[in-house]
N, C-alpha and C. Protein backbone atom coordinates (compact mmCIF):
# COMPACT_ATOMS: atom_id res chain seq x y z
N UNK A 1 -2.90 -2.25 -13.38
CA UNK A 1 -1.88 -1.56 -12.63
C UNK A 1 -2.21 -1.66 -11.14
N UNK A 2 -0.96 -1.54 -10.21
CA UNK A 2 -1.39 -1.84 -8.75
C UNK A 2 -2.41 -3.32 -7.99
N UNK A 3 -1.85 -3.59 -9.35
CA UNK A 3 -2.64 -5.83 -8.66
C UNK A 3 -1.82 -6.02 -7.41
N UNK A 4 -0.56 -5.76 -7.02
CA UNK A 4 -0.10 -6.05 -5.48
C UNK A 4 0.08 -4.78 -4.97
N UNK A 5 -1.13 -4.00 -5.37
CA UNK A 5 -1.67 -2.39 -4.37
C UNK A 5 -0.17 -2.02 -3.97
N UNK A 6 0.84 -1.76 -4.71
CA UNK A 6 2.20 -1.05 -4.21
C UNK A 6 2.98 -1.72 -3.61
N UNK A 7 2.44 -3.44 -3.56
CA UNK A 7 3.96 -4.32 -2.83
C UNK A 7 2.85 -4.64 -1.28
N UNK A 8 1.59 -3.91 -1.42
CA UNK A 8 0.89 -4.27 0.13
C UNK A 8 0.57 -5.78 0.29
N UNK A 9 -0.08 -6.00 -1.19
CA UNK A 9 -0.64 -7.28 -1.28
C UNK A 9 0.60 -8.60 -1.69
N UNK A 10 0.86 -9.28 -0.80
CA UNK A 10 2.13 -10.22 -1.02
C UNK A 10 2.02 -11.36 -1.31
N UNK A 11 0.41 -11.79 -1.40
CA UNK A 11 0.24 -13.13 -2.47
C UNK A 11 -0.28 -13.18 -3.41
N UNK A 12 0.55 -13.12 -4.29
CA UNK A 12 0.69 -13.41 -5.80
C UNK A 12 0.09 -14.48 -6.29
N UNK A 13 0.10 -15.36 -5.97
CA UNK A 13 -0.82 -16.41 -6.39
C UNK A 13 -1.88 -16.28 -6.46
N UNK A 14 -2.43 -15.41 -5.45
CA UNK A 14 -4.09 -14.97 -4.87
C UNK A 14 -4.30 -13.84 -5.67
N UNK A 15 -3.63 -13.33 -5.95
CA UNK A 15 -3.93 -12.03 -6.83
C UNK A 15 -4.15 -12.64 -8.50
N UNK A 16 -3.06 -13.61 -9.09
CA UNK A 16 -2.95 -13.55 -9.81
C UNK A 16 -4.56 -14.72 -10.34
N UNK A 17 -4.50 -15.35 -9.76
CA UNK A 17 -5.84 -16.20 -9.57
C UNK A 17 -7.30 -15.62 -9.63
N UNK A 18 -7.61 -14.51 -8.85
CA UNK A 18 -8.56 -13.56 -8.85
C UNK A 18 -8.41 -12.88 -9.85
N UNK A 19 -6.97 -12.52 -10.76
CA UNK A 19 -7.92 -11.85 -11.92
C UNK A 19 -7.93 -12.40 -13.19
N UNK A 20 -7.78 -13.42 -12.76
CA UNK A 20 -8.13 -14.55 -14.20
C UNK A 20 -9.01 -15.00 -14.38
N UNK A 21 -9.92 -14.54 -13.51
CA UNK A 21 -11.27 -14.92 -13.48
C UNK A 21 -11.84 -14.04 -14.62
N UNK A 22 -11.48 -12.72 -14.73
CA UNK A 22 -12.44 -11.56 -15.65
C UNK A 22 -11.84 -11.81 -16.62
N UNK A 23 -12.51 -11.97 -17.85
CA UNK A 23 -12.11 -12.08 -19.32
C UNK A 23 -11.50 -11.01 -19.63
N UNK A 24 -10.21 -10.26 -20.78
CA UNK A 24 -9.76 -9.43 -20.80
C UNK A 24 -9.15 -8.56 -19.88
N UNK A 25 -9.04 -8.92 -18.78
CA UNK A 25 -7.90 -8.49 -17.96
C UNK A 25 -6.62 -8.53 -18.16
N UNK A 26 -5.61 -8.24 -18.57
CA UNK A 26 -4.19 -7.89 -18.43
C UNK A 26 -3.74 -7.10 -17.47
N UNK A 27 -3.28 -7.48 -16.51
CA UNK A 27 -2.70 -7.14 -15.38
C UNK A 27 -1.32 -6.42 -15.56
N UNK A 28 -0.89 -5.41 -14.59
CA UNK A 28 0.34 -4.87 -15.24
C UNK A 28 0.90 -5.14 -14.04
N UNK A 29 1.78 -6.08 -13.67
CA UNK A 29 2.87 -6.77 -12.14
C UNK A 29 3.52 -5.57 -12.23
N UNK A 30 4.35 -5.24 -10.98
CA UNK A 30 4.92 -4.40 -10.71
C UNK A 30 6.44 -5.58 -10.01
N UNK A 31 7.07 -5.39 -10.92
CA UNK A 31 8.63 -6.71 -10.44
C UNK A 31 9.52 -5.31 -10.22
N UNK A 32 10.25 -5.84 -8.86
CA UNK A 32 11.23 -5.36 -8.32
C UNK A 32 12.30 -6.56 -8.01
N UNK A 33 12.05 -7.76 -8.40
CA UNK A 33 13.18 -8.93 -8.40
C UNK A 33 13.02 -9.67 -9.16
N UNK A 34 13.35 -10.64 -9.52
CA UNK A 34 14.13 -11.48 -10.72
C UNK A 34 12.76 -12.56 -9.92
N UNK A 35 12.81 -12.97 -8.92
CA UNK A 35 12.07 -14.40 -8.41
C UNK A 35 10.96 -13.76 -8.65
N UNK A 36 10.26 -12.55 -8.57
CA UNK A 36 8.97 -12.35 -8.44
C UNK A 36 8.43 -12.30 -10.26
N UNK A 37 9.48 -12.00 -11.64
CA UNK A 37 9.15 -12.06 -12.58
C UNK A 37 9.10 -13.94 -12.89
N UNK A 38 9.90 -14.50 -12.12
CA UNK A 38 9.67 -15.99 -12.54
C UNK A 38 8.65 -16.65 -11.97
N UNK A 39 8.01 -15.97 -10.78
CA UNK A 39 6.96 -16.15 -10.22
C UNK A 39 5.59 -15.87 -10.87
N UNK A 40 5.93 -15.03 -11.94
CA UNK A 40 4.57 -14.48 -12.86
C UNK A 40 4.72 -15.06 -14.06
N UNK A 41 5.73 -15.32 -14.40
CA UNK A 41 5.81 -16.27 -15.34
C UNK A 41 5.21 -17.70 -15.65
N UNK A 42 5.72 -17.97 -14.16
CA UNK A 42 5.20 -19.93 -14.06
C UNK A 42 3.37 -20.04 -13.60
N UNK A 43 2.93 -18.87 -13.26
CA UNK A 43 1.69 -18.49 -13.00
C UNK A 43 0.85 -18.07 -14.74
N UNK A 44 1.82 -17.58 -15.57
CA UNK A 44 1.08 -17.25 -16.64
C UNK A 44 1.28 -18.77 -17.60
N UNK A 45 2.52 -19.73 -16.87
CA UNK A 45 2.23 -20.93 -17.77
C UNK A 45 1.26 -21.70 -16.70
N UNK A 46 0.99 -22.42 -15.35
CA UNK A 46 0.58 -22.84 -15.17
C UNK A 46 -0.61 -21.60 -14.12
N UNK A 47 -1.81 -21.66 -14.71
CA UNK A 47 -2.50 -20.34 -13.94
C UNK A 47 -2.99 -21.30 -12.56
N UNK A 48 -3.07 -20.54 -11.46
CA UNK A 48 -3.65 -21.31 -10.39
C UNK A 48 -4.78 -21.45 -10.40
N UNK A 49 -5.54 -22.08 -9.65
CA UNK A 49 -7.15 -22.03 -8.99
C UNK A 49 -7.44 -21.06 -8.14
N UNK A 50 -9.00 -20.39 -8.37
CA UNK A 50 -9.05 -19.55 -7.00
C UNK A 50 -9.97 -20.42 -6.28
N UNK A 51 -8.67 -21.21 -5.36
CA UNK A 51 -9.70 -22.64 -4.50
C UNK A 51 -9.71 -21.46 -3.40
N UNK A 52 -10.43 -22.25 -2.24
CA UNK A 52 -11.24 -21.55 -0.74
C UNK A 52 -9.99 -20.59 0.28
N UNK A 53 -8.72 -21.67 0.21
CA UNK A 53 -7.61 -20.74 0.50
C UNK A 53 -7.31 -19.71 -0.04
N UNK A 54 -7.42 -20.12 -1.24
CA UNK A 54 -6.49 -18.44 -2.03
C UNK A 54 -7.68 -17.38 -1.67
N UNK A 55 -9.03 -17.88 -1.91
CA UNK A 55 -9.83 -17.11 -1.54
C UNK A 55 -9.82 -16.34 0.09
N UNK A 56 -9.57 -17.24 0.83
CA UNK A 56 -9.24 -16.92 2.30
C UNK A 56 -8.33 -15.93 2.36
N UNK A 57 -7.57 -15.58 1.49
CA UNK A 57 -6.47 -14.85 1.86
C UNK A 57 -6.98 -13.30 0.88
N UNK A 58 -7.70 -13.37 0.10
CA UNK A 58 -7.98 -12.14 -0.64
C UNK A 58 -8.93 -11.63 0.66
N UNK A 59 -10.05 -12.26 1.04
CA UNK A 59 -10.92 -11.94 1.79
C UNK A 59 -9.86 -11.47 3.12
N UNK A 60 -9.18 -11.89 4.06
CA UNK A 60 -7.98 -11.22 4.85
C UNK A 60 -7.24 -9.90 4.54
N UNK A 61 -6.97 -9.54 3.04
CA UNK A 61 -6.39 -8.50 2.50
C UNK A 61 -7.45 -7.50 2.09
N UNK A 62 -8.99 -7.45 1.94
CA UNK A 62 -10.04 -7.05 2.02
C UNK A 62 -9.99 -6.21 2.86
N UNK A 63 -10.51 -7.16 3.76
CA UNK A 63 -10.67 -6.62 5.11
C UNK A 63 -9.74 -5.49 5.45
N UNK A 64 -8.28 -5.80 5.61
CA UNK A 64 -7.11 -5.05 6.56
C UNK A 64 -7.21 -3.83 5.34
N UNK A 65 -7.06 -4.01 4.00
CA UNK A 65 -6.71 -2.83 3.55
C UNK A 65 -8.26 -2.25 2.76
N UNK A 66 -9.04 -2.47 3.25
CA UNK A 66 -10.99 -1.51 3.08
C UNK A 66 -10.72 -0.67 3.51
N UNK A 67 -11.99 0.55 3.12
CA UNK A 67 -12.28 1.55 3.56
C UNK A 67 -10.96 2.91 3.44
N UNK A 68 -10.69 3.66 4.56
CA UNK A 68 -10.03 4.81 4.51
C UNK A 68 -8.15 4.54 3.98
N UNK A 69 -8.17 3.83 2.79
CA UNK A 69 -6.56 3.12 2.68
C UNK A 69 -6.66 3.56 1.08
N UNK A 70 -4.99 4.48 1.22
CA UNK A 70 -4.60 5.29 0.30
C UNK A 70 -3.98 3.81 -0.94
N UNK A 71 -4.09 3.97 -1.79
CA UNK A 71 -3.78 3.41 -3.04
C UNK A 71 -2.24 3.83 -3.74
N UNK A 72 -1.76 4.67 -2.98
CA UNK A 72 -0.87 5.23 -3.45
C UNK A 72 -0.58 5.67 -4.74
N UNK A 73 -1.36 6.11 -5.23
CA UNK A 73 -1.59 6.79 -6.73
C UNK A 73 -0.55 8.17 -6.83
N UNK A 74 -0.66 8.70 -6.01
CA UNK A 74 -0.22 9.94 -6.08
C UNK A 74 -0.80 11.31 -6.98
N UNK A 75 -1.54 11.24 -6.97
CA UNK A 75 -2.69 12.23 -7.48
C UNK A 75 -2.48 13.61 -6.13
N UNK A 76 -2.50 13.46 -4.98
CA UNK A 76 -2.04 14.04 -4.07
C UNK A 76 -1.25 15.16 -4.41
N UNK A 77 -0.16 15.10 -4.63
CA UNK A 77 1.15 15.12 -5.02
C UNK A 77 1.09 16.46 -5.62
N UNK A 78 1.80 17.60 -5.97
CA UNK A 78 2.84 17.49 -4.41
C UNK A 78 2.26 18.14 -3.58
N UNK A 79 3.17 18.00 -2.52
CA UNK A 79 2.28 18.81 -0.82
C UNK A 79 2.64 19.94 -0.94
N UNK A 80 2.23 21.07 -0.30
CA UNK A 80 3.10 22.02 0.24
C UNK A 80 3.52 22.18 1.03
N UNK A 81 3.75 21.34 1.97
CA UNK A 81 4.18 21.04 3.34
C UNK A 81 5.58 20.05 2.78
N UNK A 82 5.46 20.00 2.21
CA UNK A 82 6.72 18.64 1.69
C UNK A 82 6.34 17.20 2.11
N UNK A 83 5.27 16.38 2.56
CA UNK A 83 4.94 15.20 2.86
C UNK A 83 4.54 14.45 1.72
N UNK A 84 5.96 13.03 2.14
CA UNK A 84 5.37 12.66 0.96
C UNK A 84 3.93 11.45 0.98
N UNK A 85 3.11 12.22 1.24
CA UNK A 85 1.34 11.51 1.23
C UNK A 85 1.28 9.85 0.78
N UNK A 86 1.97 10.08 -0.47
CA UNK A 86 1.74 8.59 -1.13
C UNK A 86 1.92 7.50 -0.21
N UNK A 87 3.66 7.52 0.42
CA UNK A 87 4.34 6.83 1.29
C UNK A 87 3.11 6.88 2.86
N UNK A 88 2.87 8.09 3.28
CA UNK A 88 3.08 8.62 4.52
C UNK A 88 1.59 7.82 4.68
N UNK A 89 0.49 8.02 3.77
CA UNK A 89 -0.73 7.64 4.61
C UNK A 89 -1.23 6.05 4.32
N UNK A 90 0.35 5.56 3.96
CA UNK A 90 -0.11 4.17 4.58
C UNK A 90 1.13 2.86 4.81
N UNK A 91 1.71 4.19 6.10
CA UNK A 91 2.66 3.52 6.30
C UNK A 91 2.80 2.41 7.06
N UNK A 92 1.81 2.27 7.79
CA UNK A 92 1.79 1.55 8.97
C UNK A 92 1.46 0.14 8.11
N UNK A 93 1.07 0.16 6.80
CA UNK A 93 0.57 -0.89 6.29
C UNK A 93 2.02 -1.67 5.61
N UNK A 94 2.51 -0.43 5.08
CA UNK A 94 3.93 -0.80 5.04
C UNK A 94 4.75 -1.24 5.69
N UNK A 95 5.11 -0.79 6.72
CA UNK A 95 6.49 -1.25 7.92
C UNK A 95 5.26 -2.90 8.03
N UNK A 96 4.73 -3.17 8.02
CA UNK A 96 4.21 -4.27 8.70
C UNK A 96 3.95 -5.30 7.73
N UNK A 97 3.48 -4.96 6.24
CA UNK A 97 3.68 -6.16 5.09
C UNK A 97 5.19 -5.81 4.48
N UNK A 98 5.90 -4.82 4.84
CA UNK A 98 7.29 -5.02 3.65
C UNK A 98 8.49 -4.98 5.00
N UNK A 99 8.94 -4.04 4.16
CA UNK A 99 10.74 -4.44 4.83
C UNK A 99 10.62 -3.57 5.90
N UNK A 100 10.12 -3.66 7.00
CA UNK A 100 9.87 -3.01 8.52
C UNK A 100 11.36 -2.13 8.67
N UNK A 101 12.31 -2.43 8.85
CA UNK A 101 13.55 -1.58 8.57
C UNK A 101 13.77 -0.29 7.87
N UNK A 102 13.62 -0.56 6.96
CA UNK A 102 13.29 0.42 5.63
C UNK A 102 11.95 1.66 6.00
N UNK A 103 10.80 0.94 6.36
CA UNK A 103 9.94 2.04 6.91
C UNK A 103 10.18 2.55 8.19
N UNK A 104 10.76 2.22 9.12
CA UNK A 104 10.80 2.36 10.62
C UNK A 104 12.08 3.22 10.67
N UNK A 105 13.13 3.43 9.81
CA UNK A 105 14.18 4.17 9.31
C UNK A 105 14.06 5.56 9.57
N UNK A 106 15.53 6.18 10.12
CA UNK A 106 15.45 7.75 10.77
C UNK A 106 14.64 8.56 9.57
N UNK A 107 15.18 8.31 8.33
CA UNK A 107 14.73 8.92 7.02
C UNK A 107 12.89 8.81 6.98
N UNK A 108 12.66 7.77 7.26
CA UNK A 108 11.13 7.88 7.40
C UNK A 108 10.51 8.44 8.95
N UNK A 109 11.28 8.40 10.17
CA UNK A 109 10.59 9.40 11.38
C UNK A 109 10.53 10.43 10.70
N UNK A 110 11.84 11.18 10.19
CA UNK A 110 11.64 12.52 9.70
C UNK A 110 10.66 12.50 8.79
N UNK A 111 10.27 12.14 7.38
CA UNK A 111 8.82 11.97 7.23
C UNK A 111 7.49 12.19 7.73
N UNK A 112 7.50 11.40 8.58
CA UNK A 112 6.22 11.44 9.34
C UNK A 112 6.54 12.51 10.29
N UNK A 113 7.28 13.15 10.76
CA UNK A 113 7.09 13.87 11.70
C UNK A 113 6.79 15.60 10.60
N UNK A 114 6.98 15.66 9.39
CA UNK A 114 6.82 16.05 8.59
C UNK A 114 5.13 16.62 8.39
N UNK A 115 4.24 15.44 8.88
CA UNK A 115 2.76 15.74 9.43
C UNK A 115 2.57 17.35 10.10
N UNK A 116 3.27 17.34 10.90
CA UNK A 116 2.84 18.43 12.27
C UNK A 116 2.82 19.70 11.23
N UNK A 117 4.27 19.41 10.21
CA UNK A 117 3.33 20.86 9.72
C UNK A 117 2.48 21.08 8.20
N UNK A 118 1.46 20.16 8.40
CA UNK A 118 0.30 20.01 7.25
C UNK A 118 -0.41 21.72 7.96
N UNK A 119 -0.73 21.81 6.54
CA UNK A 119 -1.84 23.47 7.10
C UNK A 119 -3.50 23.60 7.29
N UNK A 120 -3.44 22.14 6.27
CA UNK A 120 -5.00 21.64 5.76
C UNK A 120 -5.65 22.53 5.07
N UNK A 121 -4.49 22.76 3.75
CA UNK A 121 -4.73 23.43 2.63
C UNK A 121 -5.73 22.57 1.76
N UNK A 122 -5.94 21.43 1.95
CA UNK A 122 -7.33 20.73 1.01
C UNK A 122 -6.61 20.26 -0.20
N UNK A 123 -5.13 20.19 -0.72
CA UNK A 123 -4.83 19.95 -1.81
C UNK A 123 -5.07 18.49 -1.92
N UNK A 124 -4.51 17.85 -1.21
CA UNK A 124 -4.22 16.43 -1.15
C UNK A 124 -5.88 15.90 -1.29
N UNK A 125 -6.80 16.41 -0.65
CA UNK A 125 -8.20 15.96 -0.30
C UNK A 125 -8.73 16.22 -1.63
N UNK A 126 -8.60 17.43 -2.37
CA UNK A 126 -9.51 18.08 -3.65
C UNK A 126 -9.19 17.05 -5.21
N UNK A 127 -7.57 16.23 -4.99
CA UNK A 127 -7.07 15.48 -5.91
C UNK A 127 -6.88 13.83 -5.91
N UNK A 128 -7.33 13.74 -4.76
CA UNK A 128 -7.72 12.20 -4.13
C UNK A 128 -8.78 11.68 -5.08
N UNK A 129 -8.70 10.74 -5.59
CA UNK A 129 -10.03 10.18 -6.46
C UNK A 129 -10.52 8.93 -6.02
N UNK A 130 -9.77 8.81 -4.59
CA UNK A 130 -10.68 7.68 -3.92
C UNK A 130 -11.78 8.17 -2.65
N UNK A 131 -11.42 9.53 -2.72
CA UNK A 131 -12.49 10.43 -1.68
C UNK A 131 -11.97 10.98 -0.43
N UNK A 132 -10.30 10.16 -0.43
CA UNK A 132 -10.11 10.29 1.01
C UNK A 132 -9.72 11.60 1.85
N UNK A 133 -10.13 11.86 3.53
CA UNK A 133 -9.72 12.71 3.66
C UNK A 133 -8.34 12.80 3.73
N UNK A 134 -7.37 13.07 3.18
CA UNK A 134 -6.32 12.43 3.32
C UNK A 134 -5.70 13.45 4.86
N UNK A 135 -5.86 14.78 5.16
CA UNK A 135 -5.17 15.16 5.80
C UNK A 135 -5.31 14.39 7.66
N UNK A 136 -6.81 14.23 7.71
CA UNK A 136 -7.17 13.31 8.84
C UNK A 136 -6.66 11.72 8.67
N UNK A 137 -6.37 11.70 7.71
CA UNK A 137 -5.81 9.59 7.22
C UNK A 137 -4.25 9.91 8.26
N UNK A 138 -3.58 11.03 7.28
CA UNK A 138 -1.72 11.40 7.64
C UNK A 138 -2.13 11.86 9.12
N UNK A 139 -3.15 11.87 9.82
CA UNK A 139 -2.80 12.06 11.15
C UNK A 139 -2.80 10.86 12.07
N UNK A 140 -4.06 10.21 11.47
CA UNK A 140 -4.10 8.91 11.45
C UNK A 140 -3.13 7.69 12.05
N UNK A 141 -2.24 8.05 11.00
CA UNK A 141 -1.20 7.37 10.30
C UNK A 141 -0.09 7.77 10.60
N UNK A 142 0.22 8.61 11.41
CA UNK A 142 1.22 9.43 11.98
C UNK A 142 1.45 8.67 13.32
N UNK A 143 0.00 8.82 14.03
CA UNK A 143 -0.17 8.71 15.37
C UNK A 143 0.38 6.87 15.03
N UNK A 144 -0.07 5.96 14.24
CA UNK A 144 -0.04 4.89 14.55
C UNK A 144 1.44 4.44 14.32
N UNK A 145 2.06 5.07 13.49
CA UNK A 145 3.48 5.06 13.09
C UNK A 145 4.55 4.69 14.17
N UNK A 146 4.33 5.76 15.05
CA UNK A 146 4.93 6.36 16.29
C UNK A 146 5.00 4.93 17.19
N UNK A 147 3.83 4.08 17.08
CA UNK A 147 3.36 3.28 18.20
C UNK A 147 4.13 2.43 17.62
N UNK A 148 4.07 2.03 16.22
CA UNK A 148 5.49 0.62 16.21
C UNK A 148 6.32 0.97 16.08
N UNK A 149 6.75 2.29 15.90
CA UNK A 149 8.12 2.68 16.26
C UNK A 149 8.69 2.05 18.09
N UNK A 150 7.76 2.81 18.88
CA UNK A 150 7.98 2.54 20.14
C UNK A 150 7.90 0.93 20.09
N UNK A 151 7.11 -0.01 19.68
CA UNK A 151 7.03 -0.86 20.05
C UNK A 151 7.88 -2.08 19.88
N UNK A 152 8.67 -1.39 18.81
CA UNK A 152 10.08 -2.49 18.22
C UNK A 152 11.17 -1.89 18.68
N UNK A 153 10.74 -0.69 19.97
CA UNK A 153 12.03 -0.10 20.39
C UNK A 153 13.00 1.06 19.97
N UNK A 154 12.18 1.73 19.02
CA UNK A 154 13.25 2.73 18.56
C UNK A 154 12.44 4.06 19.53
């Protein structure tokens, strides 16, 4: 579950390559279009190589999404503030690998501006099972939001 980490990770080939390496893996794709199930398809008839490129590109997606980066599990869930965490603390990863429109959207300012009134009740932090702090991530992630907002002009 989560092999393209919520739609973050956008090569499929590279993903699907890396886990064909572990014996007994069954991967669970997450298809939201018709090309991306024929895309897993022609990958489960012809499997790729994990040659130095594909590798190049896992090692790139490593990197950018290591360390303090929400998985979007939703274990969080729910706030009492009404934020929705899952979305919110990693958005910036979003507007920038998916449909920038869609995240950069009045519906998502209001979101994020949704931050200011966290109380840092510890819920989100006590149900996180990747450790994170999440309420310092959503500030994080707030602040950086703002900046490609401004920076594509809205």
């Amino acid at each position: 579950m989560k092999s393209l980490c919520g739609g973050l990770i956008g090569n499929a080939k590279a993903a699907f390559a890396f886990l064909r390496q572990y014996e007994n893996v069954i991967p669970i794709w997450g298809i939201q279009k018709m090309i991306e199930l024929d895309e897993f398809l022609l990958y489960e008839n012809e499997p790729p190589l994990l040659d130095s490129d594909l590798q190049k590109a896992i090692e790139a997606d490593k990197t950018e999404l290591s360390g303090s980066f929400c998985r979007c599990c939703g274990y969080c869930l729910p706030c009492p503030a009404g934020i929705p965490i899952n979305n919110a603390a990693r958005i910036t990863f979003l507007a920038k690998r998916a449909v920038k429109e869609y995240w950069l959207s009045e519906e998502w300012q209001k979101n994020m501006r949704l931050i200011d009134n966290c109380t840092g009740c510890g819920h989100c932090k006590q149900h996180c099972p990747y450790g994170l702090d999440v309420p310092v991530l959503l500030k994080a992630q707030q602040a950086e939001f703002f900046k490609l907002l401004a920076a594509d002009g809205n």
